[in-house]
Protein backbone atom coordinates (compact mmCIF):
# COMPACT_ATOMS: atom_id res chain seq x y z
CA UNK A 1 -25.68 -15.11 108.39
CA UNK A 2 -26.44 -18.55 106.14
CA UNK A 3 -25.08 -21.32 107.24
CA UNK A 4 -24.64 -25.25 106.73
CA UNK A 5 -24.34 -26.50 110.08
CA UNK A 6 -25.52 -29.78 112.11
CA UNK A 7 -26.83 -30.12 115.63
CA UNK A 8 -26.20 -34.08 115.67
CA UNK A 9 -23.73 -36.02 113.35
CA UNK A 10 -25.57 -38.53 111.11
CA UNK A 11 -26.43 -39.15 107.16
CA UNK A 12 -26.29 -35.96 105.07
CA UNK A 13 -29.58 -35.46 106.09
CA UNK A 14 -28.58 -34.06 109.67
CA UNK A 15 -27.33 -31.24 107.57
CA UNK A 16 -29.23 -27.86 108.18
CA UNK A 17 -29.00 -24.65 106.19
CA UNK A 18 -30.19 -21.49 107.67
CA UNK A 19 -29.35 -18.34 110.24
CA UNK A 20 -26.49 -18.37 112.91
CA UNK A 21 -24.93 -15.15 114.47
CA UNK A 22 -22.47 -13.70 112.59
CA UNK A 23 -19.61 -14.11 114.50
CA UNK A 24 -16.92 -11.36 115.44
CA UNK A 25 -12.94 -11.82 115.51
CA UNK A 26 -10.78 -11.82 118.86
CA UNK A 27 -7.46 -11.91 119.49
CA UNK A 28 -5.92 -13.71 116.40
CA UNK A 29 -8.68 -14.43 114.48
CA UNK A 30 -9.62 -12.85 111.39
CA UNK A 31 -13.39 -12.52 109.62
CA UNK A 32 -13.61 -13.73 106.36
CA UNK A 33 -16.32 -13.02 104.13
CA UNK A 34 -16.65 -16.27 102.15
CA UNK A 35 -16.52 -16.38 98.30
CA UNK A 36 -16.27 -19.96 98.14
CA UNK A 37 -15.73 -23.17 100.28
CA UNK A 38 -15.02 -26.85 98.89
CA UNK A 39 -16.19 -30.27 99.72
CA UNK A 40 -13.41 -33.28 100.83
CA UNK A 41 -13.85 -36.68 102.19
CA UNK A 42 -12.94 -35.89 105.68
CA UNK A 43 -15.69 -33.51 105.69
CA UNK A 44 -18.04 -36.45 105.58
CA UNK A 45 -16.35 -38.51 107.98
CA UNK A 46 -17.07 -35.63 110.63
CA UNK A 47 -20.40 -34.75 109.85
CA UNK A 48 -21.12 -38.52 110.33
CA UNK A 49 -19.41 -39.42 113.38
CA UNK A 50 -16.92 -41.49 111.78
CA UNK A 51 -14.23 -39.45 113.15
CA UNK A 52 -14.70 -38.90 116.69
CA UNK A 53 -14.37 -35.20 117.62
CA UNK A 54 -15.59 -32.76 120.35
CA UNK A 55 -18.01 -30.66 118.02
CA UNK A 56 -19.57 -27.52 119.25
CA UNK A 57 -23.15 -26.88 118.78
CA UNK A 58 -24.25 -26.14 116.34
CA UNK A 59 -21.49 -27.12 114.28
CA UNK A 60 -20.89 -25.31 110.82
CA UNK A 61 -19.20 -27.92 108.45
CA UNK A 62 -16.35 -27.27 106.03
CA UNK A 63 -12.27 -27.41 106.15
CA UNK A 64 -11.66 -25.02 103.22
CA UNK A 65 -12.56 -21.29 102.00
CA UNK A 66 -11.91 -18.88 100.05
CA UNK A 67 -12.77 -15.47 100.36
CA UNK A 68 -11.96 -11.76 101.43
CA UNK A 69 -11.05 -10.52 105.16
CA UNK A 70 -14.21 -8.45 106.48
CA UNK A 71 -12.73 -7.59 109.85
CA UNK A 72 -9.46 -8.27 112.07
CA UNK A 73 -8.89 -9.06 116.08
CA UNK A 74 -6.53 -6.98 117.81
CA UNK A 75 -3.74 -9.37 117.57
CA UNK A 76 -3.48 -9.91 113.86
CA UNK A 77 -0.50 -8.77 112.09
CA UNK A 78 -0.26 -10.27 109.03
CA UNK A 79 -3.52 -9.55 107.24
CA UNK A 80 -5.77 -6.67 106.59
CA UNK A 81 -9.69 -5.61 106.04
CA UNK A 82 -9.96 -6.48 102.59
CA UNK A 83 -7.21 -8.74 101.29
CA UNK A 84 -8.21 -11.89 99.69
CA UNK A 85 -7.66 -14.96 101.47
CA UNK A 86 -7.39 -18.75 101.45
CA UNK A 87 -7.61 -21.68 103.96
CA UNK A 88 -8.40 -24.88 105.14
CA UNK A 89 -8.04 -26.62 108.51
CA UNK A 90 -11.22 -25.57 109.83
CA UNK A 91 -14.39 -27.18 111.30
CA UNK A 92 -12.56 -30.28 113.09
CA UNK A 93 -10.12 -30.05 116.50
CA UNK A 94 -13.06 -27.94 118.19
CA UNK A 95 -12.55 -25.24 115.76
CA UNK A 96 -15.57 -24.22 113.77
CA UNK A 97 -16.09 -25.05 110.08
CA UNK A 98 -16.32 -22.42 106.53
CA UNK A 99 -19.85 -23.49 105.07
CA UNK A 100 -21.27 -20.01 106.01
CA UNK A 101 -21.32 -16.05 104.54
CA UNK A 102 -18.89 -15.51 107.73
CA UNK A 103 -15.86 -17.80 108.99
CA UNK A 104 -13.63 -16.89 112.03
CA UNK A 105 -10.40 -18.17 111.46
CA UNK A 106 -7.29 -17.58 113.42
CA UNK A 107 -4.66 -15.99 110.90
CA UNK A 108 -1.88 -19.18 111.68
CA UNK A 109 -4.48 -21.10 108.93
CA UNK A 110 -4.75 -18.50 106.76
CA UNK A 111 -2.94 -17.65 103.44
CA UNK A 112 -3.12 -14.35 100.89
CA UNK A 113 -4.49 -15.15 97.41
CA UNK A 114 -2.64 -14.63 94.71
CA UNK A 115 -3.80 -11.91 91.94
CA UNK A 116 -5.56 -13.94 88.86
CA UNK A 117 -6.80 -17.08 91.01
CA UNK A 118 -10.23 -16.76 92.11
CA UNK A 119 -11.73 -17.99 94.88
CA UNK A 120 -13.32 -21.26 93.25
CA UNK A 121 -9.75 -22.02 92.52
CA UNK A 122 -8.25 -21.56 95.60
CA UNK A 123 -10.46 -23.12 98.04
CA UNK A 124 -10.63 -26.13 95.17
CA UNK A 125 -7.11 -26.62 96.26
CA UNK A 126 -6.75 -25.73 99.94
CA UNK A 127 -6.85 -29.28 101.70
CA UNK A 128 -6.10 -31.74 98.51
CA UNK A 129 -3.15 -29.20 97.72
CA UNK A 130 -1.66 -28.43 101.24
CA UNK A 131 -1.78 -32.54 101.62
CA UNK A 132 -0.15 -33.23 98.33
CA UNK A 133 2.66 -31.20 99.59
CA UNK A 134 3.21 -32.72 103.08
CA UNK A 135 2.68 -36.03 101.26
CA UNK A 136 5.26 -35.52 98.20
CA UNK A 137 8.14 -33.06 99.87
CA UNK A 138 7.96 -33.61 104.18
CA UNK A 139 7.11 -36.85 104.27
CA UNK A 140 8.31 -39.07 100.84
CA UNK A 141 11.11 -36.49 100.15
CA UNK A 142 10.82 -36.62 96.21
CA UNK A 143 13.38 -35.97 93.89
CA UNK A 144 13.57 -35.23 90.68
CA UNK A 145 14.05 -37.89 88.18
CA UNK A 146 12.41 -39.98 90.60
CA UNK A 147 8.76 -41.90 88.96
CA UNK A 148 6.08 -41.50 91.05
CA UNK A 149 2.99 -43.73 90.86
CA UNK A 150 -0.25 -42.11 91.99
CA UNK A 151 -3.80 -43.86 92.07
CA UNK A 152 -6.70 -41.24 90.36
CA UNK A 153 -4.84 -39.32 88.52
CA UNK A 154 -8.34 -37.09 88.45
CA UNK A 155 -9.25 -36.72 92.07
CA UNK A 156 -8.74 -34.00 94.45
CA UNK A 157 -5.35 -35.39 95.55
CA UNK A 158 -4.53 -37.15 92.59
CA UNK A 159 -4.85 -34.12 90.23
CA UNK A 160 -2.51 -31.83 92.69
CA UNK A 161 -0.10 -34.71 93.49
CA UNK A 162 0.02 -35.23 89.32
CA UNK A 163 0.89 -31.46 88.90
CA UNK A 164 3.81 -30.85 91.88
CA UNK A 165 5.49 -34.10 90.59
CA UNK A 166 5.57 -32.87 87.63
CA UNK A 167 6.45 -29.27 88.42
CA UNK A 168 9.55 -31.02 91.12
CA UNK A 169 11.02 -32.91 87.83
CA UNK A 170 9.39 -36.29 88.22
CA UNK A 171 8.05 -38.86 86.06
CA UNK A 172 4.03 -39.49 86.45
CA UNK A 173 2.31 -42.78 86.61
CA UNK A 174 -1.51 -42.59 87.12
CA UNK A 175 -5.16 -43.95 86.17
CA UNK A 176 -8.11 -43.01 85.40
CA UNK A 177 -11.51 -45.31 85.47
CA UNK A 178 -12.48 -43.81 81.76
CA UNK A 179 -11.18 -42.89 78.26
CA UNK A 180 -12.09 -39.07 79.53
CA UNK A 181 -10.25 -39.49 82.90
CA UNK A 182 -6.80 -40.53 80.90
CA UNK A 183 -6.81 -38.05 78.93
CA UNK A 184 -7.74 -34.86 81.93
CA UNK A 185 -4.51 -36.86 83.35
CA UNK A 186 -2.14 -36.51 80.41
CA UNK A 187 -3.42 -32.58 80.74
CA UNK A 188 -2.57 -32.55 83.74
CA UNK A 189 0.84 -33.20 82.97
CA UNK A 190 0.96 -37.55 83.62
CA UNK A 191 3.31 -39.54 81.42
CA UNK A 192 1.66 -42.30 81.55
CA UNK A 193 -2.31 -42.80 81.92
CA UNK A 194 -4.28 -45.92 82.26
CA UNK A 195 -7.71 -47.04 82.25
CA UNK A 196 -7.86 -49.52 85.43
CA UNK A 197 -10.86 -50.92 83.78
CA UNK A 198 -10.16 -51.57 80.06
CA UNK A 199 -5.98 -51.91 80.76
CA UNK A 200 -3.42 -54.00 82.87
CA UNK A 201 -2.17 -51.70 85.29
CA UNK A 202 0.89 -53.51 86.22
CA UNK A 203 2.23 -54.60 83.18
CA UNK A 204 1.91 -51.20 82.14
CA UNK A 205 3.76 -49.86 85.02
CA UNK A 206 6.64 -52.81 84.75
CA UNK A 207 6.83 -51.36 80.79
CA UNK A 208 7.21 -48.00 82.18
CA UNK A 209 9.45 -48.42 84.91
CA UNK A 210 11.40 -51.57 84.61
CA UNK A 211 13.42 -50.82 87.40
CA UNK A 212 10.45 -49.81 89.42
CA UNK A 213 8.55 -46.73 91.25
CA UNK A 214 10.37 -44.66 93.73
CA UNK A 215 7.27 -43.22 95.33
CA UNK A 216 3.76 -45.07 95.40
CA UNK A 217 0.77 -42.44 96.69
CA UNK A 218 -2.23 -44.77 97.73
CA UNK A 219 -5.70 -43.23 97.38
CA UNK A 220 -7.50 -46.39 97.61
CA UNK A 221 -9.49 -46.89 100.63
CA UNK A 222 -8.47 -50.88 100.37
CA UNK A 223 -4.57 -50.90 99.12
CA UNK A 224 -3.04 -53.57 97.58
CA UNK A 225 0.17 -53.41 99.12
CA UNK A 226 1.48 -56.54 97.67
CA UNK A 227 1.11 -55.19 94.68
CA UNK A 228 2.78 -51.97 95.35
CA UNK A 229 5.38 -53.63 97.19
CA UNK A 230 6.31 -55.56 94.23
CA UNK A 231 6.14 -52.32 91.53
CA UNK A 232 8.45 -50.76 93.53
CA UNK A 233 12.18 -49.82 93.22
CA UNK A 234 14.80 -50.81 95.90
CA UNK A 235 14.43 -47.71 98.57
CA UNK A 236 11.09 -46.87 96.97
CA UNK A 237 8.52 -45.38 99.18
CA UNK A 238 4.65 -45.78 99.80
CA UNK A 239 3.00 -42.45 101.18
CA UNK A 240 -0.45 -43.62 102.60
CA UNK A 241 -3.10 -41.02 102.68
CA UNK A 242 -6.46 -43.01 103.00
CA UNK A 243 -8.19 -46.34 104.34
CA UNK A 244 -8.75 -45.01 108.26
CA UNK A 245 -10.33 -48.72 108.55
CA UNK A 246 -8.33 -50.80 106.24
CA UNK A 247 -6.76 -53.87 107.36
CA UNK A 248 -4.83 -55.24 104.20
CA UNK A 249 -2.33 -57.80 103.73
CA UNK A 250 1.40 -56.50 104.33
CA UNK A 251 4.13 -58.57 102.39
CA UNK A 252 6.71 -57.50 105.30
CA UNK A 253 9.83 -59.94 103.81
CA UNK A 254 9.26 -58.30 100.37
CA UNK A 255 9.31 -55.01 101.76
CA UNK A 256 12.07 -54.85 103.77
CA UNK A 257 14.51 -57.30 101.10
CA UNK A 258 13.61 -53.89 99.01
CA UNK A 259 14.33 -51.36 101.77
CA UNK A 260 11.15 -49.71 101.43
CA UNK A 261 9.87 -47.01 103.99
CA UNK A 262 5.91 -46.67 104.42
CA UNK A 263 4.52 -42.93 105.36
CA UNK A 264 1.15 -42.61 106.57
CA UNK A 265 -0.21 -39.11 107.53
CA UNK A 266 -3.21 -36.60 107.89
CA UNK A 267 -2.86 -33.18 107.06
CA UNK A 268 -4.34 -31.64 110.30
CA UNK A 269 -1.82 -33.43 112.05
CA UNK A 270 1.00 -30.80 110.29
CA UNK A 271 1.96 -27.81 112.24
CA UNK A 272 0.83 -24.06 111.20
CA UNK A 273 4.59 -23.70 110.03
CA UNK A 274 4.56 -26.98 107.93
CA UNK A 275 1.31 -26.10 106.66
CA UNK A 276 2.56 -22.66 105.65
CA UNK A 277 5.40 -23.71 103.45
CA UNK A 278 3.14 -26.05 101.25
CA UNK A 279 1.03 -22.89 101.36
CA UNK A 280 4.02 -20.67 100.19
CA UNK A 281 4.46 -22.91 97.07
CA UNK A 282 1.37 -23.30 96.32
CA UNK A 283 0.52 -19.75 96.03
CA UNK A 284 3.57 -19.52 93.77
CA UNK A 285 2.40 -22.34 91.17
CA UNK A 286 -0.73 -21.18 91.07
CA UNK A 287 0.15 -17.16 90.27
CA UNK A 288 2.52 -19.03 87.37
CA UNK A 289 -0.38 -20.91 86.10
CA UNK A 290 1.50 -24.56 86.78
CA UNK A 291 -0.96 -25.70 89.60
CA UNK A 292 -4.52 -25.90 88.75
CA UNK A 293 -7.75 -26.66 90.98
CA UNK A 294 -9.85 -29.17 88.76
CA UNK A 295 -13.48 -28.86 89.53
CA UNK A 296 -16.21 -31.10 89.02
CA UNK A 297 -19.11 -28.82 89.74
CA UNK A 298 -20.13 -25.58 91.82
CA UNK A 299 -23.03 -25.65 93.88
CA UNK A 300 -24.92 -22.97 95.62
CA UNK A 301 -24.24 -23.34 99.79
CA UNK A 302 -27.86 -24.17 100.31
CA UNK A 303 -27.05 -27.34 98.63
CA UNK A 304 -24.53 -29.00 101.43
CA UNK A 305 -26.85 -31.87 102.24
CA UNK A 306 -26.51 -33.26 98.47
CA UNK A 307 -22.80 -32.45 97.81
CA UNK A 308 -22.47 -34.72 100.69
CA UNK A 309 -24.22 -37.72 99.87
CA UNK A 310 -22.60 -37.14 96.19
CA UNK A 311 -19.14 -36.91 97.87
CA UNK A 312 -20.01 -40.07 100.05
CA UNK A 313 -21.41 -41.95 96.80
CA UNK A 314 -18.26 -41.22 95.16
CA UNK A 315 -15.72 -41.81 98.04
CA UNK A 316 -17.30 -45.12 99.78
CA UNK A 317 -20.03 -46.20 97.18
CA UNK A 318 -17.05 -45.64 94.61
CA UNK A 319 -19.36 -44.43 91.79
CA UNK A 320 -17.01 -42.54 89.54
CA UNK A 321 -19.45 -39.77 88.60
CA UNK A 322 -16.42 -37.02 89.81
CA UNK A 323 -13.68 -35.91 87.94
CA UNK A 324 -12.71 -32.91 91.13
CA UNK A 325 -13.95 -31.32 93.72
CA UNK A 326 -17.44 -30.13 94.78
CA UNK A 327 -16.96 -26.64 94.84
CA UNK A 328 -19.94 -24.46 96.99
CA UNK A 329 -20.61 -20.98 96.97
CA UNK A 330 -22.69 -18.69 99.83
């Protein structure tokens, strides 16, 4: 089978694309025929070592797929040869990754695709929407009414934690670093959109929300925290989801005069059982047509090496030339 796949971590570069053994299911796992995989941050973090993690060799990259179940281990139970499929959680923790025609993946990571969604769609949302939903319900507990405030209102995250707000009864506060990111957000369902580069962010929020935000989501690899601190309502919470190296400021007497809570997480730290309830609802938005996967591109597999480095331009070079996700296809 095709595969993306490294030897040594390193610059995109270290990337390879070419044949591995298809691989056959035991026990629990389940073969899935890939229709489509998607690119996140974290993907690039492995690949170049910034992560530290036992890798086998060669190691196929990749968290999420999409596609159809070729072939079951003895032990499955809850999936059959040809159902449609979705996932993510692959390729770090010593597991193997999805960027190939085959994936092995034990059936506790796996979810059924709804009819109508394709499999662009569903990988698109695997890891930003599965995080979204640890982030907004487990951890930050949001209710509705409450205003959420959520940095990127475009991104992978951003879009999916802009849509389940909205879909759990909250009010949406985002940005967007162009006249064509503000308005994707208002589709997306945001009350309020701003241009970080033309607008005052702040004042805009204070106009908003004069009493403050109840939940701040921090995409920014560098958070200002004083500022968050002080846009927030009294009990107000700050769900951290990004910065692995940041070392900001923390106005700690302002925070706790507020009784503010912070939340930091990473997905692959959630359980199989946590992960399947954000699964469960996603499936459900998504069949209603309320979530939606927003894409920047689709790429033929054979292109990993570049939707990294554009990934890594975007996430640490911070160019702004996505609106999505990198979307790849065998």
């Amino acid at each position: 089978m095709k595969a993306a796949f490294i030897e040594r971590t390193g610059p995109p570069e270290v990337i390879q694309y070419g044949d591995l053994p298809k691989p056959e299911p035991k026990g629990s796992q389940v073969l899935v025929k890939v229709g489509a995989v998607a690119l996140n941050p974290v993907d690039t973090y492995i690949r170049a070592g910034t992560i530290a993690m036992e890798l086998p060799k060669p190691f196929i990259i990749g968290c999420d797929l999409a596609g159809t179940v070729e072939a079951v281990g003895p032990e499955v139970k809850q999936f059959r040869v040809g159902q449609r499929v979705w996932g993510s959680n692959q390729g770090l923790l010593g597991r193997q990754g999805t960027f190939a025609e085959y994936a092995l993946v034990d059936e506790q990571w796996l979810y059924p695709t709804p009819d109508g969604v394709s499999d662009e769609e569903a990988a698109a949302v695997a890891l930003v929407g599965i995080t979204a939903h640890l982030g907004l319900f487990l951890h930050a507990r949001l209710q509705p009414g409450e205003i959420v405030f959520v940095h990127g209102g475009t991104g992978g995250v951003g879009s999916m934690v802009v849509q389940m707000a909205k879909i759990a009864g909250a009010r949406v506060i985002t940005t967007g670093g162009s006249d064509e990111k503000v308005q994707a957000c208002y589709e997306l369902g945001a009350d309020l959109a701003i241009n970080y580069k033309t607008q005052h962010k702040a004042q805009l929020i204070r106009q908003f929300a004069p009493e403050g935000v109840n939940l701040w989501w921090e995409t920014l690899r560098e958070p200002d925290l004083d500022q968050a601190v002080s846009l927030l309502a009294k009990r107000g919470r700050v769900v951290l989801m990004a910065g692995r190296d940041a070392r900001p400021p923390f106005p700690v007497g302002p925070f706790y005069v507020k009784d503010l809570s912070l939340h930091g997480f990473v997905m692959f730290n959630a359980s199989a059982e946590e992960q399947r309830r954000c699964a469960e609802d996603i499936n459900r938005w998504m069949a209603q047509g309320k979530l939606k996967a927003r894409i920047d591109r689709v790429l033929p597999l054979s292109q990993a090496a570049q939707a990294h480095r554009l990934q890594e331009e975007n996430t640490i070079g911070k160019k702004g030339t996505l609106a999505g996700k990198i979307v790849l296809k065998p």
